[in-house]
C-alpha atoms as a PDB file:
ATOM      1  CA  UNK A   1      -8.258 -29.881   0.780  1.00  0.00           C
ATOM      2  CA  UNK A   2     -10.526 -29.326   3.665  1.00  0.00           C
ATOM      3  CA  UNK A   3     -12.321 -26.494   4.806  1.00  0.00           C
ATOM      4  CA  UNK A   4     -13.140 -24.106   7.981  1.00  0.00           C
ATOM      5  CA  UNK A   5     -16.303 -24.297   9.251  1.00  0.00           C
ATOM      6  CA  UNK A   6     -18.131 -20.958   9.582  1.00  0.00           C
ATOM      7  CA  UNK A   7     -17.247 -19.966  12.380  1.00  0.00           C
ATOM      8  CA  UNK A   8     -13.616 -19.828  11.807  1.00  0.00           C
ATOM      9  CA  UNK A   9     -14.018 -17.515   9.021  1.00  0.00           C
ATOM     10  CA  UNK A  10     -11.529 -15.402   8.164  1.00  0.00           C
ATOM     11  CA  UNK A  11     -12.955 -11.712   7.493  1.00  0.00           C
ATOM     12  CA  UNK A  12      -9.426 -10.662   6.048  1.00  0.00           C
ATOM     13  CA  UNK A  13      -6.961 -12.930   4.760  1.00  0.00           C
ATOM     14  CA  UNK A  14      -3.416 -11.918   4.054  1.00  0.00           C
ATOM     15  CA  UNK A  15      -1.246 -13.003   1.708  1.00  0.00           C
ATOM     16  CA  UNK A  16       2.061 -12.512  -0.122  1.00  0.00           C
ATOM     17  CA  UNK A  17       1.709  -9.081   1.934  1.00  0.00           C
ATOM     18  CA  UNK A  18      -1.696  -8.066   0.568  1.00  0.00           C
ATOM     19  CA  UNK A  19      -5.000  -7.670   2.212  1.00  0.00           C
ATOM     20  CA  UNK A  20      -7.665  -9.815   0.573  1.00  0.00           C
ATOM     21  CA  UNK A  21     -11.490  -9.439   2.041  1.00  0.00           C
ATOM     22  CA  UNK A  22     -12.675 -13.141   3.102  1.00  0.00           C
ATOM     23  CA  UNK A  23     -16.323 -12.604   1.063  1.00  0.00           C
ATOM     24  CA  UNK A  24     -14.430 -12.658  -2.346  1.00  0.00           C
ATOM     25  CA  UNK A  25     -13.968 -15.607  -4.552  1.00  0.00           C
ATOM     26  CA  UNK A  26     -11.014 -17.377  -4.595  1.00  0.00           C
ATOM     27  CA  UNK A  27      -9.881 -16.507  -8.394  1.00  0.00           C
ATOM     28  CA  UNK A  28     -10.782 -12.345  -7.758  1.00  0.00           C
ATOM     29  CA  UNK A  29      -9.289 -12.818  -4.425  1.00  0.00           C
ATOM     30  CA  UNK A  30      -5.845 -13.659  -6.330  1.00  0.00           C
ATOM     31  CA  UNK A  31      -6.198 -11.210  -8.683  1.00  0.00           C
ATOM     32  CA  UNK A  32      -5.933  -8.775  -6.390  1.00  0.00           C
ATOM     33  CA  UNK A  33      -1.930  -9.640  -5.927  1.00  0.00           C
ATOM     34  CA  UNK A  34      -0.073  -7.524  -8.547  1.00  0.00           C
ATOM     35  CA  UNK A  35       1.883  -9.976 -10.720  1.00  0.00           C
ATOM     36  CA  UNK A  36      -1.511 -12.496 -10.365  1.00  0.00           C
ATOM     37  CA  UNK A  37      -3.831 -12.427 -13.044  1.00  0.00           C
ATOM     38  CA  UNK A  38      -6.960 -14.393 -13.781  1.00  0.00           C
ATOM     39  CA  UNK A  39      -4.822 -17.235 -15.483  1.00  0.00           C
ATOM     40  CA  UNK A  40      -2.326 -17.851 -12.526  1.00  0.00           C
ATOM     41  CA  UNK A  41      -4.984 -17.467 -10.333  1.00  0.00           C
ATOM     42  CA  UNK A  42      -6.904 -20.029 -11.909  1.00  0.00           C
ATOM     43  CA  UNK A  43      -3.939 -22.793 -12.281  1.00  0.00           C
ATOM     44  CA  UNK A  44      -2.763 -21.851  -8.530  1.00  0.00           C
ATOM     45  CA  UNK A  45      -6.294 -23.824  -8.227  1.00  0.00           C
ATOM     46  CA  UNK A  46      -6.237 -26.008 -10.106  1.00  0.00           C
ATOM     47  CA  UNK A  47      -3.029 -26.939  -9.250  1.00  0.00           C
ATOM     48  CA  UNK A  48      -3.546 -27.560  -5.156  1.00  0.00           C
ATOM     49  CA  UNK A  49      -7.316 -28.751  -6.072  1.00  0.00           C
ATOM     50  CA  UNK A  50      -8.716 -25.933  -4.314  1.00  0.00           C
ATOM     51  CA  UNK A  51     -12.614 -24.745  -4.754  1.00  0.00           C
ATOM     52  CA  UNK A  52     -12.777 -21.740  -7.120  1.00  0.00           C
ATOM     53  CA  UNK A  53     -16.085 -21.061  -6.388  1.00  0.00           C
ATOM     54  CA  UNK A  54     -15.178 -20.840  -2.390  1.00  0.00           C
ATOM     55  CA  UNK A  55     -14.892 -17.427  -0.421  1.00  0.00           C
ATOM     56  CA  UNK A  56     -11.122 -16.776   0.760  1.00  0.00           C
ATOM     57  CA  UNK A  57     -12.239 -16.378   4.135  1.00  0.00           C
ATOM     58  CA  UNK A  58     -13.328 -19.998   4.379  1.00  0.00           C
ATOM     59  CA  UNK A  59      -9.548 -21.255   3.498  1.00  0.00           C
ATOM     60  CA  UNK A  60      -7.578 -23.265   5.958  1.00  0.00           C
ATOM     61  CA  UNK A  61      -4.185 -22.015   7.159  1.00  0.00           C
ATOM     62  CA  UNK A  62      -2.340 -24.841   5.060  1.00  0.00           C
ATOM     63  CA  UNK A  63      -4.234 -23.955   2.082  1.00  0.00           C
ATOM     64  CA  UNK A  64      -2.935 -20.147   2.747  1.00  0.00           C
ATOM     65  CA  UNK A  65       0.490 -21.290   3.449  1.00  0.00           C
ATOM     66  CA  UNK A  66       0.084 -23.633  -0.025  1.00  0.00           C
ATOM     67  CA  UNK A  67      -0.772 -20.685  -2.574  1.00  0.00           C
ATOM     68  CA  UNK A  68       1.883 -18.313  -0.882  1.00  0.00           C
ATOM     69  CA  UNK A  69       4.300 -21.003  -1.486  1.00  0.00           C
ATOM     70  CA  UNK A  70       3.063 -21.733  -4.878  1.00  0.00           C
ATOM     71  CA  UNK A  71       2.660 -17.922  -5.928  1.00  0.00           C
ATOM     72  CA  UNK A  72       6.789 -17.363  -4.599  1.00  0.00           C
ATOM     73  CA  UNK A  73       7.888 -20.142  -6.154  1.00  0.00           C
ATOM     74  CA  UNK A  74       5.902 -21.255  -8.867  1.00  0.00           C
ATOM     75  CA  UNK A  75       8.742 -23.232 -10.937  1.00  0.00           C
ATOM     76  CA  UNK A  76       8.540 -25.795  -8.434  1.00  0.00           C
ATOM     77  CA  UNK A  77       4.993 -26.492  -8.889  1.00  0.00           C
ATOM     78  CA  UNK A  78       6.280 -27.274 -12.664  1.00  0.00           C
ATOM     79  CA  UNK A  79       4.621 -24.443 -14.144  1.00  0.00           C
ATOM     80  CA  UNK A  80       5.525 -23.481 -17.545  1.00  0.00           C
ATOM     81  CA  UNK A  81       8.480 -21.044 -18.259  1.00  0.00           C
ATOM     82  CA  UNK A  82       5.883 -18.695 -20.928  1.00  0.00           C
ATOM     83  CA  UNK A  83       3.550 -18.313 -17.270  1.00  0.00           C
ATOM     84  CA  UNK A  84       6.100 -16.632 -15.716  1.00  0.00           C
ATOM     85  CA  UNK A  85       6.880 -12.335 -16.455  1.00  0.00           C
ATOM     86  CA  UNK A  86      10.252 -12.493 -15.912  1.00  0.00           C
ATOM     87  CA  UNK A  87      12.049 -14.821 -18.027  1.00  0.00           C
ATOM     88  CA  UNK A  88      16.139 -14.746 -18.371  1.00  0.00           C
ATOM     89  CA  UNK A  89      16.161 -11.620 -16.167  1.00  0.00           C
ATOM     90  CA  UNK A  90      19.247  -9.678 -17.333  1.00  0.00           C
ATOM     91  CA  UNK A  91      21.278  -8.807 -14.459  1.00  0.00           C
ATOM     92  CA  UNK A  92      20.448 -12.677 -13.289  1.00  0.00           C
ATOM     93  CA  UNK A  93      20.333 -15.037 -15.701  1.00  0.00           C
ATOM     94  CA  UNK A  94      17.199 -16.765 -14.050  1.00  0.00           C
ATOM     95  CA  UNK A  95      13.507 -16.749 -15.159  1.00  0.00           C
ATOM     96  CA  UNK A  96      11.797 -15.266 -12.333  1.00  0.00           C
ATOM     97  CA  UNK A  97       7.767 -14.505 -11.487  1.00  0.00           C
ATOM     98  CA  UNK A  98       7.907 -11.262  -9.734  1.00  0.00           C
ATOM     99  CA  UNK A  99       4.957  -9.698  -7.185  1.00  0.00           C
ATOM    100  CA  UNK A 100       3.606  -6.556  -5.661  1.00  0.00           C
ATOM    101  CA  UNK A 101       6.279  -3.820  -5.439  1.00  0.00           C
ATOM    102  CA  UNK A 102       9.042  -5.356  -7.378  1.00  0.00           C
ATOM    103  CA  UNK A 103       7.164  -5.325 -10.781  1.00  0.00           C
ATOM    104  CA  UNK A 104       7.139  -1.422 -11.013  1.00  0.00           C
ATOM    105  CA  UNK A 105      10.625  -0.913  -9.231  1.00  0.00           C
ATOM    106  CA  UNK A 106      12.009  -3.399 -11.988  1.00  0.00           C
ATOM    107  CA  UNK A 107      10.585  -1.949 -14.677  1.00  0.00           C
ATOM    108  CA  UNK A 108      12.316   1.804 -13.703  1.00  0.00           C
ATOM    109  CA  UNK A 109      15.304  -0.192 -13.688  1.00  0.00           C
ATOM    110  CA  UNK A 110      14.940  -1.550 -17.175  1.00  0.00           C
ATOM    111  CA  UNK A 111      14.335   1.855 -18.743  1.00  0.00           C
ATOM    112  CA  UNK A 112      17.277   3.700 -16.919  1.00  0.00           C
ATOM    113  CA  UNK A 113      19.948   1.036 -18.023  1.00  0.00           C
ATOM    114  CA  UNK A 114      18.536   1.672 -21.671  1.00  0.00           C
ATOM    115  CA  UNK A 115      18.572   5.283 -21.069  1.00  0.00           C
ATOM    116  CA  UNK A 116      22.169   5.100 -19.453  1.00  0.00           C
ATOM    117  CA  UNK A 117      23.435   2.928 -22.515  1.00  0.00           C
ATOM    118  CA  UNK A 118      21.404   5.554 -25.006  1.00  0.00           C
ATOM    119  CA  UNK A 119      20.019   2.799 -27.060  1.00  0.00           C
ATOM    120  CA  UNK A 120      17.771   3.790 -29.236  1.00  0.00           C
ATOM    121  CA  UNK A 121      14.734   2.420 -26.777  1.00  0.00           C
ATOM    122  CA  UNK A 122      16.371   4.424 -24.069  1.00  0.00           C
ATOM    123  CA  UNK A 123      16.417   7.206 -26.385  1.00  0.00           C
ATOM    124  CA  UNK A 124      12.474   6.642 -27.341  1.00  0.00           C
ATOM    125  CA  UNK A 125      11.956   6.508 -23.527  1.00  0.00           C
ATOM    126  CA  UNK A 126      13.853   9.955 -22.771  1.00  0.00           C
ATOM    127  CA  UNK A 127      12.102  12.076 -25.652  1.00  0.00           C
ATOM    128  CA  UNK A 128       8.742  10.416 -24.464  1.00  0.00           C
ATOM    129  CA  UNK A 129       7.537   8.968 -27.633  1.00  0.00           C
ATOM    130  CA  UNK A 130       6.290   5.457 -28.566  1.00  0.00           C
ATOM    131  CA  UNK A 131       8.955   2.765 -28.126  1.00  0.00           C
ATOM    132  CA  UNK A 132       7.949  -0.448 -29.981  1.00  0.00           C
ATOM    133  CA  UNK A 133       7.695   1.207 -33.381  1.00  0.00           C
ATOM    134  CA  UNK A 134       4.377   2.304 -33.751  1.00  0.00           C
ATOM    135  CA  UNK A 135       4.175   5.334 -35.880  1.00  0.00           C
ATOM    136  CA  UNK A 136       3.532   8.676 -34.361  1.00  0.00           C
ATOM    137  CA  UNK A 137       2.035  10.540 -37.356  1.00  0.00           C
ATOM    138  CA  UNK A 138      -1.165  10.839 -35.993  1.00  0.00           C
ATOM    139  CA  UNK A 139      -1.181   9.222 -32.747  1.00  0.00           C
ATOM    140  CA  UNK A 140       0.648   9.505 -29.413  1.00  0.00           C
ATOM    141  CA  UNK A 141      -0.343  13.149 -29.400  1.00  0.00           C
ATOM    142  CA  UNK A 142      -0.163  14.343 -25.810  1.00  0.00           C
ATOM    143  CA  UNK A 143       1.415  17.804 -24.875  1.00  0.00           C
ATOM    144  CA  UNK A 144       3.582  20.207 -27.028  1.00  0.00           C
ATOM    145  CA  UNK A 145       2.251  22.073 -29.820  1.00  0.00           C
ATOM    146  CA  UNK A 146       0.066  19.489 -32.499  1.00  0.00           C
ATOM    147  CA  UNK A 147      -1.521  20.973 -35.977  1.00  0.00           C
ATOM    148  CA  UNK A 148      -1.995  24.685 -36.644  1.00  0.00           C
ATOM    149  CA  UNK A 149      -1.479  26.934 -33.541  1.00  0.00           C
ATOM    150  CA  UNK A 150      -4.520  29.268 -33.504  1.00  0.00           C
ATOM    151  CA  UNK A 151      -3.884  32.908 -33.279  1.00  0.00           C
ATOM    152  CA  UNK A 152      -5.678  33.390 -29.557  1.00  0.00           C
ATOM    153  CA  UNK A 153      -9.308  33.082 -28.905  1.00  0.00           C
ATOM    154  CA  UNK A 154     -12.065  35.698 -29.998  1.00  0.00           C
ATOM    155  CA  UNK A 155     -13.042  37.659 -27.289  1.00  0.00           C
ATOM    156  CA  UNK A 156     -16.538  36.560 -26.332  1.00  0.00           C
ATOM    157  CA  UNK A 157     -18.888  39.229 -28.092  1.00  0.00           C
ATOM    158  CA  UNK A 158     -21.628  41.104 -25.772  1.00  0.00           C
ATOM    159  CA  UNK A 159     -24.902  41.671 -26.616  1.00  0.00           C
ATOM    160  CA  UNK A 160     -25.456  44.961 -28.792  1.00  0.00           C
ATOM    161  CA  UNK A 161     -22.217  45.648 -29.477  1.00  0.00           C
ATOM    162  CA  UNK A 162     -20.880  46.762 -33.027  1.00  0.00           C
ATOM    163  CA  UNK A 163     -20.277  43.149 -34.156  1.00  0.00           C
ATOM    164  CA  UNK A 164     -23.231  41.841 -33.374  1.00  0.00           C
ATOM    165  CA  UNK A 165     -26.526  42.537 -35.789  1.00  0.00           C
ATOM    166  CA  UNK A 166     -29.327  44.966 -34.031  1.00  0.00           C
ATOM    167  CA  UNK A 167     -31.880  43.495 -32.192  1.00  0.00           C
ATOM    168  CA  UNK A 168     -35.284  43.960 -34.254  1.00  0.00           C
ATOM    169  CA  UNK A 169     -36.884  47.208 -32.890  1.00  0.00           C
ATOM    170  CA  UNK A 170     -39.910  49.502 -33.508  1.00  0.00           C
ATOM    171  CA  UNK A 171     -39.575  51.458 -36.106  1.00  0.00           C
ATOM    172  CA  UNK A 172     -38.909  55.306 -34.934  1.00  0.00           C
ATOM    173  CA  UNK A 173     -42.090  57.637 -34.939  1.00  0.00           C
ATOM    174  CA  UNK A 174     -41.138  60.897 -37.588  1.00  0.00           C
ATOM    175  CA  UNK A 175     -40.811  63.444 -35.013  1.00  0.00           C
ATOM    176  CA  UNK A 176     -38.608  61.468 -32.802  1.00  0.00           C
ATOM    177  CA  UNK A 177     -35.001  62.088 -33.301  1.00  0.00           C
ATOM    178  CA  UNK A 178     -32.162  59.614 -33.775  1.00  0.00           C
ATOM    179  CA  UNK A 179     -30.786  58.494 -30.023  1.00  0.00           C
ATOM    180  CA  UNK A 180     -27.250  59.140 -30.384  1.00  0.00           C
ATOM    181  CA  UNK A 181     -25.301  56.610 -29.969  1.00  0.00           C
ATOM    182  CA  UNK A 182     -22.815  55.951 -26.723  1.00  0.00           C
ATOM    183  CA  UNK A 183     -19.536  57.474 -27.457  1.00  0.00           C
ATOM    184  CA  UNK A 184     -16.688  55.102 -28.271  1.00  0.00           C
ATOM    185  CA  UNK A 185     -14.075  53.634 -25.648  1.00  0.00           C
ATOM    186  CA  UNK A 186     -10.600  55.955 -26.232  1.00  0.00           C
ATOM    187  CA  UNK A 187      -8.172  54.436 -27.896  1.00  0.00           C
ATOM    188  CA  UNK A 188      -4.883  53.577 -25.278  1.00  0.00           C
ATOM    189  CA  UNK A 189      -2.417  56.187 -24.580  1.00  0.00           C
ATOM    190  CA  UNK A 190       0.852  55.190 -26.697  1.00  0.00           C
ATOM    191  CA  UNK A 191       3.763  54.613 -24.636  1.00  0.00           C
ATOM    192  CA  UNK A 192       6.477  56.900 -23.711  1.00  0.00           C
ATOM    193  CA  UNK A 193      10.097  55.654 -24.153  1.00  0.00           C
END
């Protein structure tokens, strides 16, 4: 496929909705399209003969117009069913390659119709614990209570107090008296019912 020269570079190229910068790559540039990883990227290519070592920014409008075509549709292009991410999509039937926004909206939708037919994924998704049957003994540990609840932190000790030994100090002359020491804080009143 041919080329722009450099002066029809493209600083920003847009495709399948997404901004792609014109000084990156032609495989990273893909990669930046949720749904497109380094893989697809690389047989979208392969597959129109494209460059992958050329910038984005020097690609042709029909070579834009071929890899949006391509990434929409890519069972056309005779790609293999195991490249898609959607194969025999429930509520269609149809394997399917899905992009951008529709991955994550998708993907709410799976776990709510297994949490509306309280199967036991659903029901691994509602309590928030690990779904594909890894074990949870020891793992998986985020927020609630874990282990041996500690009884409340030890107040940070100051320096000279009772619990703390005595710094090392001069031995008293013999005619000096003991200093008496400051009297204790009073204990709190008790309450009054």
């Amino acid at each position: 496929m041919e080329y722009l020269s450099s002066q029809e570079y493209r600083h920003i190229v847009r495709i399948v909705g997404n901004d792609i910068p014109g000084e990156r790559k032609l495989l990273v540039g893909l990669t930046q399209i949720k749904g497109i990883g380094y893989n697809f990227a690389t047989a979208i290519s392969s597959t129109l003969k494209i460059n992958t070592n050329s910038n984005i920014g020097n690609l042709t409008e029909a070579n834009v117009q071929a890899i949006e075509k391509l990434i929409l549709n890519p069972i056309e292009a005779k790609f293999p069913l195991w490249f898609l991410n959607r194969q025999r999509d429930i509520e269609t039937g149809k394997d399917l390659h899905l992009l951008t926004s529709d991955i994550p909206f998708t993907l709410r939708n799976d776990i709510e119709r297994e949490r509306v037919t309280v199967s036991w994924r659903g029901y691994r998704h509602l309590s928030g614990l690990k779904v594909r049957g890894q074990r949870t003994r020891t793992s998986g540990r985020r927020g609630g209570a874990v282990g041996v609840a500690k009884g409340g932190l030890a107040a940070p000790v100051k320096k000279g107090s009772a619990g703390t030994p005595a710094a090392e100090a001069p031995p008293a002359a013999a005619g000096d008296a003991p200093v008496a020491a400051p009297p204790a804080a009073a204990p709190p009143a008790e309450k009054k019912e």
